[in-house]
N, C-alpha and C. Protein backbone atom coordinates (compact mmCIF):
# COMPACT_ATOMS: atom_id res chain seq x y z
N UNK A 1 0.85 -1.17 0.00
CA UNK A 1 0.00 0.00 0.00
C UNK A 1 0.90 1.24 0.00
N UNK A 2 0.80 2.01 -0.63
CA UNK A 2 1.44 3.68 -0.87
C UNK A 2 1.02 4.74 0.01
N UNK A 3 1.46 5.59 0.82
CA UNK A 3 0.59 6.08 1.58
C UNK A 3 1.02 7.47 0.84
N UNK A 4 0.60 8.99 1.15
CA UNK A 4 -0.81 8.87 2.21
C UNK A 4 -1.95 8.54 1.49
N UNK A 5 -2.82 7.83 2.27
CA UNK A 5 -3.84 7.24 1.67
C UNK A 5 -5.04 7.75 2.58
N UNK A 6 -6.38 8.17 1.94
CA UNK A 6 -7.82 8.83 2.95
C UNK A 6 -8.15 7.37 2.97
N UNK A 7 -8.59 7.48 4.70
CA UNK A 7 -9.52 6.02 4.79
C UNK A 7 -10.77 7.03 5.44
N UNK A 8 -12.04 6.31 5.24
CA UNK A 8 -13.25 6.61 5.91
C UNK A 8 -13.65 5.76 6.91
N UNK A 9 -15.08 6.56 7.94
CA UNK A 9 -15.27 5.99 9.21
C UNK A 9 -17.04 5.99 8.58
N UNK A 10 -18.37 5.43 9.50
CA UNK A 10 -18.91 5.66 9.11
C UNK A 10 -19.49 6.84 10.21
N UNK A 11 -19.03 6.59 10.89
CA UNK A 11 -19.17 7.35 12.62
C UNK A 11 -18.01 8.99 12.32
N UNK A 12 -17.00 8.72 11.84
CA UNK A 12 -15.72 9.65 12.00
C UNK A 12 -15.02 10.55 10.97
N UNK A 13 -14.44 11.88 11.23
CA UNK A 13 -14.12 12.43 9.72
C UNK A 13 -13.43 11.41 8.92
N UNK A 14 -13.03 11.32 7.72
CA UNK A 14 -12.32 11.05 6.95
C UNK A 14 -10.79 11.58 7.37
N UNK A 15 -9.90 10.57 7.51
CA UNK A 15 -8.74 10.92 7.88
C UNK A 15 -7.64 10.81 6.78
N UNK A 16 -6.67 11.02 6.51
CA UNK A 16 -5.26 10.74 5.44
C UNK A 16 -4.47 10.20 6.59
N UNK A 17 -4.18 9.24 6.22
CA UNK A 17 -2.63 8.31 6.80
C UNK A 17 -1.54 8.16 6.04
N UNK A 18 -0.83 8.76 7.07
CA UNK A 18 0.58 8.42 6.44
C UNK A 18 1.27 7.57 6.52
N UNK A 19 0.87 6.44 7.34
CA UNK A 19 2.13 5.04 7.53
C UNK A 19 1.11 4.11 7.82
N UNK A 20 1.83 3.02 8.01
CA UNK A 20 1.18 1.50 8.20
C UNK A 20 1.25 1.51 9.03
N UNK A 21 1.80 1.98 10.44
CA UNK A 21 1.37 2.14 11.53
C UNK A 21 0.23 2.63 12.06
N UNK A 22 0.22 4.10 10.92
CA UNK A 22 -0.85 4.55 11.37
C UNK A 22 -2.52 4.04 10.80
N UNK A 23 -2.10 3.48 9.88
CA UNK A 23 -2.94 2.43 9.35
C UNK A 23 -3.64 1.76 10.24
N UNK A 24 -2.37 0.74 10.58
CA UNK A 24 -3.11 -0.62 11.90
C UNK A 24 -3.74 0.43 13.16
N UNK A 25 -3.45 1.19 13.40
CA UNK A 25 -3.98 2.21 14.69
C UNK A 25 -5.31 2.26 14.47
N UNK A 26 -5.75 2.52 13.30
CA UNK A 26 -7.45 2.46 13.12
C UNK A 26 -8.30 1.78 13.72
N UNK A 27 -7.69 0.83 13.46
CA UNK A 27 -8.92 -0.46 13.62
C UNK A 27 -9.80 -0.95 12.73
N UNK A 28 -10.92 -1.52 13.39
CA UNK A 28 -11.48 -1.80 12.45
C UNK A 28 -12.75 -0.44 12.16
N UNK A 29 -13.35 -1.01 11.30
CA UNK A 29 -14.66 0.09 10.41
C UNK A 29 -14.36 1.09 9.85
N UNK A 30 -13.14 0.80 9.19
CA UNK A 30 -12.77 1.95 8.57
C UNK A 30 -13.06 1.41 7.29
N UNK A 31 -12.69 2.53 5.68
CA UNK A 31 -12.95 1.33 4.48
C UNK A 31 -12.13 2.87 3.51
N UNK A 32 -11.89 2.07 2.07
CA UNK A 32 -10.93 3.30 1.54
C UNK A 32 -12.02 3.65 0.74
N UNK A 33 -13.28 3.78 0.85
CA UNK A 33 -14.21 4.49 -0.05
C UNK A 33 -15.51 4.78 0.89
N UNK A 34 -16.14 6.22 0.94
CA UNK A 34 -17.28 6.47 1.72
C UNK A 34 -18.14 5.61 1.66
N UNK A 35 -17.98 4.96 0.10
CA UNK A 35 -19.49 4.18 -0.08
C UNK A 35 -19.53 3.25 0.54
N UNK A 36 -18.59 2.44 0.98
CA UNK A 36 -18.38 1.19 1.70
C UNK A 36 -19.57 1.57 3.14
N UNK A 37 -20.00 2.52 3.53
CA UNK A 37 -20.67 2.67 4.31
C UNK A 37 -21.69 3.05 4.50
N UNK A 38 -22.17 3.14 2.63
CA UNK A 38 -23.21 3.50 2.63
C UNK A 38 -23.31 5.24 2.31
N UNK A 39 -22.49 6.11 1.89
CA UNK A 39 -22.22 6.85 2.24
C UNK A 39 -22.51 7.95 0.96
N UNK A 40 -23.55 8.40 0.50
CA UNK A 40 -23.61 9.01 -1.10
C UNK A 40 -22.50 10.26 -1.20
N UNK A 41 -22.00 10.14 -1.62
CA UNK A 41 -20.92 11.42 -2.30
C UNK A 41 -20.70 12.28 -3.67
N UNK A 42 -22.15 11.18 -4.82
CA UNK A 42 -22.04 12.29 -5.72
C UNK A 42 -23.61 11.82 -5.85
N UNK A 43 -24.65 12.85 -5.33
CA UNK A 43 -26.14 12.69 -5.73
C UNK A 43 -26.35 12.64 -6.70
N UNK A 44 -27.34 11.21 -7.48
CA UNK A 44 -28.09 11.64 -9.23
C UNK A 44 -26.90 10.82 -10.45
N UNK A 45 -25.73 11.12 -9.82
CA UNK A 45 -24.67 10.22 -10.19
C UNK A 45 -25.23 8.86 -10.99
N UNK A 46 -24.76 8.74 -12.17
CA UNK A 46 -25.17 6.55 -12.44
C UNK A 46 -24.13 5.72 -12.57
N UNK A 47 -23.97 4.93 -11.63
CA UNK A 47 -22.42 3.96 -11.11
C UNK A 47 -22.36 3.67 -12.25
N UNK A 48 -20.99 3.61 -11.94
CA UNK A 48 -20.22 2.39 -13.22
C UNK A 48 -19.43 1.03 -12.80
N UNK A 49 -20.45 0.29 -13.21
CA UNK A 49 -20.30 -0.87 -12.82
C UNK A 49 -18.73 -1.54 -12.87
N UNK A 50 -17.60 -1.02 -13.90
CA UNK A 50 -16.85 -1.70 -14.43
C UNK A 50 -16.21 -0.64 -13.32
N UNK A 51 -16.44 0.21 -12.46
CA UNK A 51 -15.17 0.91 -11.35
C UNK A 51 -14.69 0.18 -10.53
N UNK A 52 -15.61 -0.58 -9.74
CA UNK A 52 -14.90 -1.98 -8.88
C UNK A 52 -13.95 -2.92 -9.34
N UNK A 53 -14.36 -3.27 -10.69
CA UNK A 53 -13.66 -4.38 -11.33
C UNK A 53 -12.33 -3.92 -11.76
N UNK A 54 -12.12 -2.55 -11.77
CA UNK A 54 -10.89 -2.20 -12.34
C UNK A 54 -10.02 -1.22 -11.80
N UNK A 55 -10.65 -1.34 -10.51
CA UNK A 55 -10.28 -0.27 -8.81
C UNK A 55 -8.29 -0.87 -8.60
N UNK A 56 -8.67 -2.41 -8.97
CA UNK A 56 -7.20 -2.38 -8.26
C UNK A 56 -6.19 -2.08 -8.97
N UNK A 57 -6.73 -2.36 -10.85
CA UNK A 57 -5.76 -1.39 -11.68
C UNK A 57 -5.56 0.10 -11.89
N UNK A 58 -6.54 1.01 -11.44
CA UNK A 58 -6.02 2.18 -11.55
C UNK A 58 -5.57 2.91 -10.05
N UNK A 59 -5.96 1.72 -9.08
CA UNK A 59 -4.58 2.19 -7.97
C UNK A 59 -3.44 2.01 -8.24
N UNK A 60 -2.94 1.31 -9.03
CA UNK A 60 -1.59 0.82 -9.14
C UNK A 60 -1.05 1.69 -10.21
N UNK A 61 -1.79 2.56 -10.73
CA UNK A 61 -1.23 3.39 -11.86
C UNK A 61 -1.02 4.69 -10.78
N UNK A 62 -1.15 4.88 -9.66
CA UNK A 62 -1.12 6.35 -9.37
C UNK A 62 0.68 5.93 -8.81
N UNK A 63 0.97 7.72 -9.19
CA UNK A 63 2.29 7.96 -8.94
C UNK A 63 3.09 7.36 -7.74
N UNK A 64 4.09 7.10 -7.64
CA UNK A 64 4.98 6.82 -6.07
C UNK A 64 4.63 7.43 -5.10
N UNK A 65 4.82 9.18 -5.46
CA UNK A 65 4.97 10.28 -4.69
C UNK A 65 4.06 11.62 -5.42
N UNK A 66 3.22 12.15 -4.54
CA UNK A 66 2.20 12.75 -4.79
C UNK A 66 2.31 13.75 -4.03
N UNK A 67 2.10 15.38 -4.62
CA UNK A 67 2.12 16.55 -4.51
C UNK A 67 0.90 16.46 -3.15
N UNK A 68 1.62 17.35 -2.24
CA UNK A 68 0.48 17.28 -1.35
C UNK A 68 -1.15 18.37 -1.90
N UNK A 69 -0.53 19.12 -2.80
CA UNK A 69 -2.62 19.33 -2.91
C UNK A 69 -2.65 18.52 -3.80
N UNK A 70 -2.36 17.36 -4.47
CA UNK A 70 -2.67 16.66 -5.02
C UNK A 70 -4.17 15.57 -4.03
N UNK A 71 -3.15 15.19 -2.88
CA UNK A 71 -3.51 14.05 -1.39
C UNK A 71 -4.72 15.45 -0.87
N UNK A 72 -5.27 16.02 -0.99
CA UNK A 72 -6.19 17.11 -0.20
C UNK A 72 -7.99 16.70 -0.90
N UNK A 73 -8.72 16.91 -0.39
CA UNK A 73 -9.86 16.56 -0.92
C UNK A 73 -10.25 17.98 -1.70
N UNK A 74 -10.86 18.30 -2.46
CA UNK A 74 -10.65 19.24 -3.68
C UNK A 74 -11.46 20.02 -2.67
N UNK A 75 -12.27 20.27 -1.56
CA UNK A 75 -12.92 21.46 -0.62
C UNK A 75 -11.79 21.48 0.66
N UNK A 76 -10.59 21.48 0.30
CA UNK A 76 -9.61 21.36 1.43
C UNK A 76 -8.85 22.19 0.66
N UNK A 77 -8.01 22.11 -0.93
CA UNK A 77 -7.49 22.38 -1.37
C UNK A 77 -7.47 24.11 -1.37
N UNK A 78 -5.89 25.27 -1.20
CA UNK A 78 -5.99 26.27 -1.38
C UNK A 78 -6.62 26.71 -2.87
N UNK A 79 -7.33 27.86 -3.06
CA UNK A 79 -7.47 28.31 -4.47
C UNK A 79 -6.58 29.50 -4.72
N UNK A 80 -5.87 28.89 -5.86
CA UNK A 80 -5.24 30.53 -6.63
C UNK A 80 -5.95 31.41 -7.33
């Protein structure tokens, strides 16, 4: 796993981790997607079925090392 990585709670903010330590610290009920909890994040939206099936290949395409406003959730991010 590459960090930093956002995990979600269904109870807790959304956090970014930076290590596998801080990983295992979680516990359990955490999940690396809101929806895992049920959680709508784009209303009206129509899934795409083929995103699951091909989730573990376009994790593996993201960079080593990532610009930190890259790692920011785009309503976190500064605007220029």
């Amino acid at each position: 796993m590459q960090f930093p990585v956002w995990r979600y709670s269904a109870t807790e903010p959304a956090r970014l981790i930076a290590s596998a330590e801080e990983h295992d610290a979680l516990g359990d009920g955490w999940a690396d997607s809101p929806a895992a909890h049920g959680i709508e994040t784009a209303p009206g939206a129509t899934p795409d079925p083929d995103i699951a099936a091909h989730a573990a290949v376009l994790g593996s395409a993201a960079p080593a090392e990532t610009a930190e406003s890259d790692v920011r959730p785009a309503s976190k991010r500064k605007r220029r």
